[in-house]
PDB file of N, CA and C in Angstrom:
ATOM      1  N   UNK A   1       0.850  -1.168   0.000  1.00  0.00           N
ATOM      2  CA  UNK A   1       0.000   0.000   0.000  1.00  0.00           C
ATOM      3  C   UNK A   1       0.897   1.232   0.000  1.00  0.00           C
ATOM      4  N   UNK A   2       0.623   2.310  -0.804  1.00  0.00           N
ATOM      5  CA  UNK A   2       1.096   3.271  -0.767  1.00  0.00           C
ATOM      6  C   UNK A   2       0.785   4.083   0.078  1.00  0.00           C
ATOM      7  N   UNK A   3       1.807   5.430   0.759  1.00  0.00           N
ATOM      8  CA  UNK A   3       1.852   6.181   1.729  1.00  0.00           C
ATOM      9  C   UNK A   3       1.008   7.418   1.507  1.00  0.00           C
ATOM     10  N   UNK A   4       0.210   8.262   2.123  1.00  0.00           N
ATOM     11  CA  UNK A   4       0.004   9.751   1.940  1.00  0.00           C
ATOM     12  C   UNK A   4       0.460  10.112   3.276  1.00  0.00           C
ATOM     13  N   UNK A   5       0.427  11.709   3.030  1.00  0.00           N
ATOM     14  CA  UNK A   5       0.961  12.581   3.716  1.00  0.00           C
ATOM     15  C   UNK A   5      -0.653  13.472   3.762  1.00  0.00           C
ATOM     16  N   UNK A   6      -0.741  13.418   5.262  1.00  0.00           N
ATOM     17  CA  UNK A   6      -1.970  14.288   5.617  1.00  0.00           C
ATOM     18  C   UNK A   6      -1.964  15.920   5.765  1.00  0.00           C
ATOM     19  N   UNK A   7      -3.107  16.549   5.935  1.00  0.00           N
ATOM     20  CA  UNK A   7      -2.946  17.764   6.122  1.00  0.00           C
ATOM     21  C   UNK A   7      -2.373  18.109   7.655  1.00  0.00           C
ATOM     22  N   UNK A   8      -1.959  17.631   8.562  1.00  0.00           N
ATOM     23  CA  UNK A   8      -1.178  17.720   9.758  1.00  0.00           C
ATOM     24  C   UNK A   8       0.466  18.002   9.392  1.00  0.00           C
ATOM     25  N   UNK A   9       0.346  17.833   7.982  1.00  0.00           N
ATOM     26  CA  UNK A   9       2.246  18.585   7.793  1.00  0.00           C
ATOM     27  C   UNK A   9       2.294  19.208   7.871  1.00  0.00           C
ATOM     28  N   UNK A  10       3.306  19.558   8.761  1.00  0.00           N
ATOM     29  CA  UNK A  10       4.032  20.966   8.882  1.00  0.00           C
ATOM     30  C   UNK A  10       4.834  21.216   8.400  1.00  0.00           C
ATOM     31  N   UNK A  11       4.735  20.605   7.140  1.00  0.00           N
ATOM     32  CA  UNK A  11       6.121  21.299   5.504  1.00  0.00           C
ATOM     33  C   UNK A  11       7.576  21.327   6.314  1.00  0.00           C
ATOM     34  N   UNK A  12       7.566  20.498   7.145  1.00  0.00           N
ATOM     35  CA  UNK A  12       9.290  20.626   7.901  1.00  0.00           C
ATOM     36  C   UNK A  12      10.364  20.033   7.239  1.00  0.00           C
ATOM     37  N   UNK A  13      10.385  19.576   6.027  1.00  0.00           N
ATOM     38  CA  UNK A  13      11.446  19.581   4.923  1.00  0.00           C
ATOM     39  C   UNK A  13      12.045  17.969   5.018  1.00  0.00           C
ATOM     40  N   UNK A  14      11.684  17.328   6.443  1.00  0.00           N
ATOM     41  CA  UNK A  14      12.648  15.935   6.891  1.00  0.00           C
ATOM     42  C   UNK A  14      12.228  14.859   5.595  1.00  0.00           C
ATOM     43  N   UNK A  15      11.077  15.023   5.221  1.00  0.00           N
ATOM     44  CA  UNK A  15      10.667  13.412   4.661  1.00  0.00           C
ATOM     45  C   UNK A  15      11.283  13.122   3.349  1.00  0.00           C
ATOM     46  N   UNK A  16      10.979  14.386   2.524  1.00  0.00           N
ATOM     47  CA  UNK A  16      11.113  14.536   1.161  1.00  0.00           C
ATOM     48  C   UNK A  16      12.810  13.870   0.699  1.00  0.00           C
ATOM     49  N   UNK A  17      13.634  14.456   1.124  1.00  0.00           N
ATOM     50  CA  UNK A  17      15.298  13.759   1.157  1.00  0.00           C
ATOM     51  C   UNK A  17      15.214  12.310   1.358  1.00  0.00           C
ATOM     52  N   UNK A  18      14.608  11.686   2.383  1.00  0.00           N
ATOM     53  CA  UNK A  18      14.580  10.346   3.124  1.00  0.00           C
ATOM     54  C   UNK A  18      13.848   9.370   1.883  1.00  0.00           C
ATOM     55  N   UNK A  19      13.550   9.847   0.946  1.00  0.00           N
ATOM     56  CA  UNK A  19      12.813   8.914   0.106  1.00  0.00           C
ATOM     57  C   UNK A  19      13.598   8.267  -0.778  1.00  0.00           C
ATOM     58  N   UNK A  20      13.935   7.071  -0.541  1.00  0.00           N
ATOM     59  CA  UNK A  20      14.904   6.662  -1.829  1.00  0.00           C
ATOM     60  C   UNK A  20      14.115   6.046  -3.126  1.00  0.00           C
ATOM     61  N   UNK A  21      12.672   6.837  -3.481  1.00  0.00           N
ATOM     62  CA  UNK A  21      12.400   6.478  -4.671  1.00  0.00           C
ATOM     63  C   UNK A  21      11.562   7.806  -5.299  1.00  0.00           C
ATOM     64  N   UNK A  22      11.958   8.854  -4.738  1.00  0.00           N
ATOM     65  CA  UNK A  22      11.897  10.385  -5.076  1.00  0.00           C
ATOM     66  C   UNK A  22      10.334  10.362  -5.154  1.00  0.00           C
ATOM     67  N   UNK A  23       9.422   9.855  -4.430  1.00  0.00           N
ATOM     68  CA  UNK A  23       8.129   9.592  -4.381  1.00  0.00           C
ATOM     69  C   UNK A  23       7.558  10.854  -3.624  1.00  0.00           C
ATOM     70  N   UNK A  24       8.388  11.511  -3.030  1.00  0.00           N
ATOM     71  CA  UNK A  24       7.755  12.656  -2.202  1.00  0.00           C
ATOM     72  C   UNK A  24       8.261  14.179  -2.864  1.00  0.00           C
ATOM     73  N   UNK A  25       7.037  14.936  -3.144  1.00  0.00           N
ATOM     74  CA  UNK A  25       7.451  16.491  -3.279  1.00  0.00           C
ATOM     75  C   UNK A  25       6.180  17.632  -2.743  1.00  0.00           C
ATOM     76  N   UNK A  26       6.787  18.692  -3.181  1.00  0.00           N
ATOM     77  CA  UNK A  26       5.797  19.556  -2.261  1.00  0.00           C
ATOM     78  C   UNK A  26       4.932  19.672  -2.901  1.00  0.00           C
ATOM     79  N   UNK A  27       3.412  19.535  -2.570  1.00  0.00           N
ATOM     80  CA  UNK A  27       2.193  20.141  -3.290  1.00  0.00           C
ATOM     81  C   UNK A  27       1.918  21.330  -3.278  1.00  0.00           C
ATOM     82  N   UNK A  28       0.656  21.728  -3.175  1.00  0.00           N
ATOM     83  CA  UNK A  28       0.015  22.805  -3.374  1.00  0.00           C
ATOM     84  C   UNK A  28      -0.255  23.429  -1.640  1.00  0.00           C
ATOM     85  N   UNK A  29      -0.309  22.753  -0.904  1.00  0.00           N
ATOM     86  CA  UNK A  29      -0.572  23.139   0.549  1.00  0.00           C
ATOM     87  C   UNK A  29       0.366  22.274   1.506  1.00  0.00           C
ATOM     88  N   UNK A  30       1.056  21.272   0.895  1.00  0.00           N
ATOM     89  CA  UNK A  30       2.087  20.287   1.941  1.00  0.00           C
ATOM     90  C   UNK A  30       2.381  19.327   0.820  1.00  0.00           C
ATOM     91  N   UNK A  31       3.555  18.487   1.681  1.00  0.00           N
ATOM     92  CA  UNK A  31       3.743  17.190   0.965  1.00  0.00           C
ATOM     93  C   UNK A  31       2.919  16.633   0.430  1.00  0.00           C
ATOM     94  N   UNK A  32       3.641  15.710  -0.820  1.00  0.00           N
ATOM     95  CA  UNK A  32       2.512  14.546  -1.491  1.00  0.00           C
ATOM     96  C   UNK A  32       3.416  13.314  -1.502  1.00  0.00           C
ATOM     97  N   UNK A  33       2.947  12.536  -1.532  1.00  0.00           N
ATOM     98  CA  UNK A  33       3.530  11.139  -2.222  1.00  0.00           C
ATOM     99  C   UNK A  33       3.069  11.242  -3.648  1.00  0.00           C
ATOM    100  N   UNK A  34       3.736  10.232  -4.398  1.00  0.00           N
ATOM    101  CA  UNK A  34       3.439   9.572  -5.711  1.00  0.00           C
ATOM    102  C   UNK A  34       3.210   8.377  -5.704  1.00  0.00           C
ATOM    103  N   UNK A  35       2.110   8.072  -5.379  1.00  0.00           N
ATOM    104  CA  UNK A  35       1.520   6.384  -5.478  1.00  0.00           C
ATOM    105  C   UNK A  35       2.648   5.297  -6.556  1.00  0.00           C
ATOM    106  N   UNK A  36       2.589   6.357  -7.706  1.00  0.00           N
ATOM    107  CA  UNK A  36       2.902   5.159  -8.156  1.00  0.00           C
ATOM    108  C   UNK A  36       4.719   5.059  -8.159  1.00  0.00           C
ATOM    109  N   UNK A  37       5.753   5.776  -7.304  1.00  0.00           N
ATOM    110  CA  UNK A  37       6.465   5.777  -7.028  1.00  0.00           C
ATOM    111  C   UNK A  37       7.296   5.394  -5.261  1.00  0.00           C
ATOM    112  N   UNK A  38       5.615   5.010  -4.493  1.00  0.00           N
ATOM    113  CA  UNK A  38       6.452   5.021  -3.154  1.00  0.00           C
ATOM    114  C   UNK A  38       6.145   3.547  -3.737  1.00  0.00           C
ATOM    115  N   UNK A  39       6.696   2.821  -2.740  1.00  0.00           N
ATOM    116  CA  UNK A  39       7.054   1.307  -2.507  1.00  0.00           C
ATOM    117  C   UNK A  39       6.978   1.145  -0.279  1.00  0.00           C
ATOM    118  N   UNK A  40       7.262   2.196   0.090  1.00  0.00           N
ATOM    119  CA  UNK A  40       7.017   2.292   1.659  1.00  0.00           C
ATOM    120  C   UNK A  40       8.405   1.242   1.947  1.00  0.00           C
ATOM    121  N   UNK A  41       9.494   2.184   1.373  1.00  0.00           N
ATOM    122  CA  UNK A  41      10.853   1.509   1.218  1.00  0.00           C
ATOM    123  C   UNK A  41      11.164   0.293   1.058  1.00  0.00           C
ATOM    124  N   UNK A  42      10.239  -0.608   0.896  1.00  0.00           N
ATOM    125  CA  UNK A  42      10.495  -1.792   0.249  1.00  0.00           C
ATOM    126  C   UNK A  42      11.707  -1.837  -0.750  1.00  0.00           C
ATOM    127  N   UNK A  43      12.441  -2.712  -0.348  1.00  0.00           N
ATOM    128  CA  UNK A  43      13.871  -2.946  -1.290  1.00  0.00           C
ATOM    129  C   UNK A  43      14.777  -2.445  -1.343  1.00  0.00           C
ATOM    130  N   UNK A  44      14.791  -0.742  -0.083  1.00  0.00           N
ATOM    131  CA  UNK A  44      15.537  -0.278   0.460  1.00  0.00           C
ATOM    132  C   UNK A  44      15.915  -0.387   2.283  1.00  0.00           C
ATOM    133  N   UNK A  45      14.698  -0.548   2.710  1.00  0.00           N
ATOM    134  CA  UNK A  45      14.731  -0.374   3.902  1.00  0.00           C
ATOM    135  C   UNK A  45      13.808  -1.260   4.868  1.00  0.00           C
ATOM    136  N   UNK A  46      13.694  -1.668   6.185  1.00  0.00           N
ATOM    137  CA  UNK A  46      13.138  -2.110   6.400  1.00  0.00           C
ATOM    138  C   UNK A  46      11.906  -1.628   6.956  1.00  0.00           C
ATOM    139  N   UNK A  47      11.770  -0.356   6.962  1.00  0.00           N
ATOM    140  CA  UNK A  47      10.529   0.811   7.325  1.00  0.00           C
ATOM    141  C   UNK A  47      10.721   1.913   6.720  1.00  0.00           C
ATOM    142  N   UNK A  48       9.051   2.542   6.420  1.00  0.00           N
ATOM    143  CA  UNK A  48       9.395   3.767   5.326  1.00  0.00           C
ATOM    144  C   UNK A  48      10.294   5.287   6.030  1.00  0.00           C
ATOM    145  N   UNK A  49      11.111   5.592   5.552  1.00  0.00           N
ATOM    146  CA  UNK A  49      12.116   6.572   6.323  1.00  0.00           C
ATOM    147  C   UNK A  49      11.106   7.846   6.564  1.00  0.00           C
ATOM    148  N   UNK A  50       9.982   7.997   5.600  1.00  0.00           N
ATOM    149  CA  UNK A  50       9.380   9.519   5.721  1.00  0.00           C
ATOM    150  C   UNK A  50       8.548   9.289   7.102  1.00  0.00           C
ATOM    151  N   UNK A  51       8.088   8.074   7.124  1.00  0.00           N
ATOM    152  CA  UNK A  51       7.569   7.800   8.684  1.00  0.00           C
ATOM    153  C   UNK A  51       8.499   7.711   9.569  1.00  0.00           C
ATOM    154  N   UNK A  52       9.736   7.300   9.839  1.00  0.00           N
ATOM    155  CA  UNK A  52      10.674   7.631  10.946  1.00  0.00           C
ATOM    156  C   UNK A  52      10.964   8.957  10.577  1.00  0.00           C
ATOM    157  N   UNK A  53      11.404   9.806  10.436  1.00  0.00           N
ATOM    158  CA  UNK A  53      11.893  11.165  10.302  1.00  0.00           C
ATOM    159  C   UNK A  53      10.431  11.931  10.768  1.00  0.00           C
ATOM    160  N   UNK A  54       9.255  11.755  10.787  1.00  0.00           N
ATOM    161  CA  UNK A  54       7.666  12.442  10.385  1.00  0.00           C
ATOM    162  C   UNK A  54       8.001  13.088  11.970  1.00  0.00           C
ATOM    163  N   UNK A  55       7.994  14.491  12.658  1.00  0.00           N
ATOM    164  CA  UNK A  55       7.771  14.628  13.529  1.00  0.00           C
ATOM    165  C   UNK A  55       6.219  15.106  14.155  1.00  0.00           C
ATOM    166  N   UNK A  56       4.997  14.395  13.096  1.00  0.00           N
ATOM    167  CA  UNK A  56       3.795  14.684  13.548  1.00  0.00           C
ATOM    168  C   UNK A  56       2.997  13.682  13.258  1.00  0.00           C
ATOM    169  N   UNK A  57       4.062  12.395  12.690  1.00  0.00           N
ATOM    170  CA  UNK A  57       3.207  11.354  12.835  1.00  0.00           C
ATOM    171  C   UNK A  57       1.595  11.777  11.565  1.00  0.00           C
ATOM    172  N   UNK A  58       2.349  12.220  10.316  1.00  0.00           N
ATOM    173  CA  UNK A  58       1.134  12.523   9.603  1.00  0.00           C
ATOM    174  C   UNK A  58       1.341  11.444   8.352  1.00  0.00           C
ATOM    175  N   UNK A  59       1.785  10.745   8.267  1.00  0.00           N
ATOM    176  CA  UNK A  59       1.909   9.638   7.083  1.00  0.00           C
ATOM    177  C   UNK A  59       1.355   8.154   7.168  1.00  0.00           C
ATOM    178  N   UNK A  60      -0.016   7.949   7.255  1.00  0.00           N
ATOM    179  CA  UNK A  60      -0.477   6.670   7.029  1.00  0.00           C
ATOM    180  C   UNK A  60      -0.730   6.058   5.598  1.00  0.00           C
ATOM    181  N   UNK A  61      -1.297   5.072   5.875  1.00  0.00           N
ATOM    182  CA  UNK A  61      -0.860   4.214   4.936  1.00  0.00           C
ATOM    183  C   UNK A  61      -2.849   4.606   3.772  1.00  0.00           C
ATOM    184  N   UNK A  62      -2.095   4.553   2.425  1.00  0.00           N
ATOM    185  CA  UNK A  62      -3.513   5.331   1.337  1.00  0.00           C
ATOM    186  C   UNK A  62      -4.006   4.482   1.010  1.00  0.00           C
ATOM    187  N   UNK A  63      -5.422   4.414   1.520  1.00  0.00           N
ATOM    188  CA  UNK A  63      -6.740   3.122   1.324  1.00  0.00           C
ATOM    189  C   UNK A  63      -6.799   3.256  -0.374  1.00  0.00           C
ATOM    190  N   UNK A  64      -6.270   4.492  -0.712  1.00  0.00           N
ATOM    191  CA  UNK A  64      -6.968   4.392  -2.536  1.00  0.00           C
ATOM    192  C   UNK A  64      -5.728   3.868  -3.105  1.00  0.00           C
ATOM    193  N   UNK A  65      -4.944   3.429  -2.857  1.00  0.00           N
ATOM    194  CA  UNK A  65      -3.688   2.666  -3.322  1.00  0.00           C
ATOM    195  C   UNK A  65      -3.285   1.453  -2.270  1.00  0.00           C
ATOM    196  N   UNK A  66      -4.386   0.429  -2.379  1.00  0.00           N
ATOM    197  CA  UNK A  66      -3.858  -0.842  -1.492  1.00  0.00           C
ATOM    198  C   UNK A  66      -2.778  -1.580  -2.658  1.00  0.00           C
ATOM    199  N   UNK A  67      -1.707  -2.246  -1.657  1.00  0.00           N
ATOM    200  CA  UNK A  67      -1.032  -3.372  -2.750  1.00  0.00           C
ATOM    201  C   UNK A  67      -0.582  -3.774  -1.385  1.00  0.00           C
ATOM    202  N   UNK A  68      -0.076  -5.446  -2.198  1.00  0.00           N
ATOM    203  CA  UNK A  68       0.669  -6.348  -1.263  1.00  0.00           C
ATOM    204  C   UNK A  68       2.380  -6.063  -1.243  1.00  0.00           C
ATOM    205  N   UNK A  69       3.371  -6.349  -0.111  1.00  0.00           N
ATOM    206  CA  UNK A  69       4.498  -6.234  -0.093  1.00  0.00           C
ATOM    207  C   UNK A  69       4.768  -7.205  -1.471  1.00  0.00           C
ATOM    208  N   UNK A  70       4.425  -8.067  -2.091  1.00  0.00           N
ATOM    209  CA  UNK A  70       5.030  -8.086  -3.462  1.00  0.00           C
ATOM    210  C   UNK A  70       4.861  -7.485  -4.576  1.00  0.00           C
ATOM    211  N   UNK A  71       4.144  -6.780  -4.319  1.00  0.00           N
ATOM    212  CA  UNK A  71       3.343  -5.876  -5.739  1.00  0.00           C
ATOM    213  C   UNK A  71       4.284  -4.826  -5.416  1.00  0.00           C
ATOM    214  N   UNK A  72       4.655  -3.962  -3.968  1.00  0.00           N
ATOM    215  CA  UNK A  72       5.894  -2.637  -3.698  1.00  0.00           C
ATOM    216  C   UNK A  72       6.679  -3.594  -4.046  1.00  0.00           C
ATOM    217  N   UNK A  73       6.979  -4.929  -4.263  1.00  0.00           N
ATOM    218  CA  UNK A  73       8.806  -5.107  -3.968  1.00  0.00           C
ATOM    219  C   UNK A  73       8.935  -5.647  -5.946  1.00  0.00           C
ATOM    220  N   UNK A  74       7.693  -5.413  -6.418  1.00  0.00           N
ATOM    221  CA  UNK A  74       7.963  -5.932  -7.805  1.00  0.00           C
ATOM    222  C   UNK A  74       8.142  -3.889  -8.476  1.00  0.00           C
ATOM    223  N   UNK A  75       7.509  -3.243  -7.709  1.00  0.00           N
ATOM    224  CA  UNK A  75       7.648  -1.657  -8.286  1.00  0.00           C
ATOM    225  C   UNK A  75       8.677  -1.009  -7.700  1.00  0.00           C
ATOM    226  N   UNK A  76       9.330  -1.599  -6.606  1.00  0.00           N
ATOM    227  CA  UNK A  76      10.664  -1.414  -6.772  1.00  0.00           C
ATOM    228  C   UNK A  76      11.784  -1.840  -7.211  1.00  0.00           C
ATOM    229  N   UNK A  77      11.687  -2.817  -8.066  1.00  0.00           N
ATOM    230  CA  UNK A  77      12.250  -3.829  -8.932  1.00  0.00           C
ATOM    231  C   UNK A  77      12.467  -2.990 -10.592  1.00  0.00           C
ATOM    232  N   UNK A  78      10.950  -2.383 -10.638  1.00  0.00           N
ATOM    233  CA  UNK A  78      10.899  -1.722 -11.903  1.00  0.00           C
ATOM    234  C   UNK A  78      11.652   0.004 -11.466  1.00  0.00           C
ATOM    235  N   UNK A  79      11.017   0.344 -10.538  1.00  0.00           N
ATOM    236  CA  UNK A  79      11.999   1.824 -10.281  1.00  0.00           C
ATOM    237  C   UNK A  79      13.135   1.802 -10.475  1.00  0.00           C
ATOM    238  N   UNK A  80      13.537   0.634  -9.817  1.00  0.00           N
ATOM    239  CA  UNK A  80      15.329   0.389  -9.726  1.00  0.00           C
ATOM    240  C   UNK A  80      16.044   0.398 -10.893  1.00  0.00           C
ATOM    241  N   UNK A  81      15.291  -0.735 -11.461  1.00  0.00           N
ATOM    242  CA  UNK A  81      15.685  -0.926 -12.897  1.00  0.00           C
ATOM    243  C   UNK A  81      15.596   0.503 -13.799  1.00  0.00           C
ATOM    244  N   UNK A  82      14.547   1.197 -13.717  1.00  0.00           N
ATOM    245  CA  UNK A  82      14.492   2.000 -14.885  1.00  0.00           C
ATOM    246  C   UNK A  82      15.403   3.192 -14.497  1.00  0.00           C
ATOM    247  N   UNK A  83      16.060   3.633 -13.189  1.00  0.00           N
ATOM    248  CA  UNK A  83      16.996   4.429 -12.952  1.00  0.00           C
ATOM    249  C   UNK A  83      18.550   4.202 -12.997  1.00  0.00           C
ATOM    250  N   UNK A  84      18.666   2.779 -14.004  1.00  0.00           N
ATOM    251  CA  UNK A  84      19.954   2.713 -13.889  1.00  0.00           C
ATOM    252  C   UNK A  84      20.004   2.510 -15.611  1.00  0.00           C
TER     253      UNK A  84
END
């Protein structure tokens, strides 16, 4: 399942860097994810970094983008691939 970022951000700059699949940038009023770019560090990490770094605890997990840890670990398979 992919990550969002709620309206409880406080645009504090930590998450966006921490993403190793450039899935996070600034919107129109706060952070966004890119569904079809987070993976929720799958294949990097063993937890998503924008949720450890989050100091408001505003990043749950997006009911409109369910997938299974093999469906993130097959789209980080393809991210990976297509950035090299």
């Amino acid at each position: 399942m992919a990550l969002l970022i709620t309206d409880a951000c406080i645009n504090c700059d930590l998450c966006e860097p921490e993403c190793p699949n450039a899935a996070i940038a600034m919107g129109d009023e706060h952070y966004d994810i890119d569904p079809a770019r987070c993976t929720e560090c799958v294949g990097h990490f063993e937890a998503p970094q924008c949720r450890t770094v989050c100091p408001v605890d505003c990043i749950p997990n997006d009911p409109a983008h369910v997938e299974t840890r093999e469906q993130l670990q097959l789209k980080y398979f393809s991210l990976t691939k297509a950035s090299r």
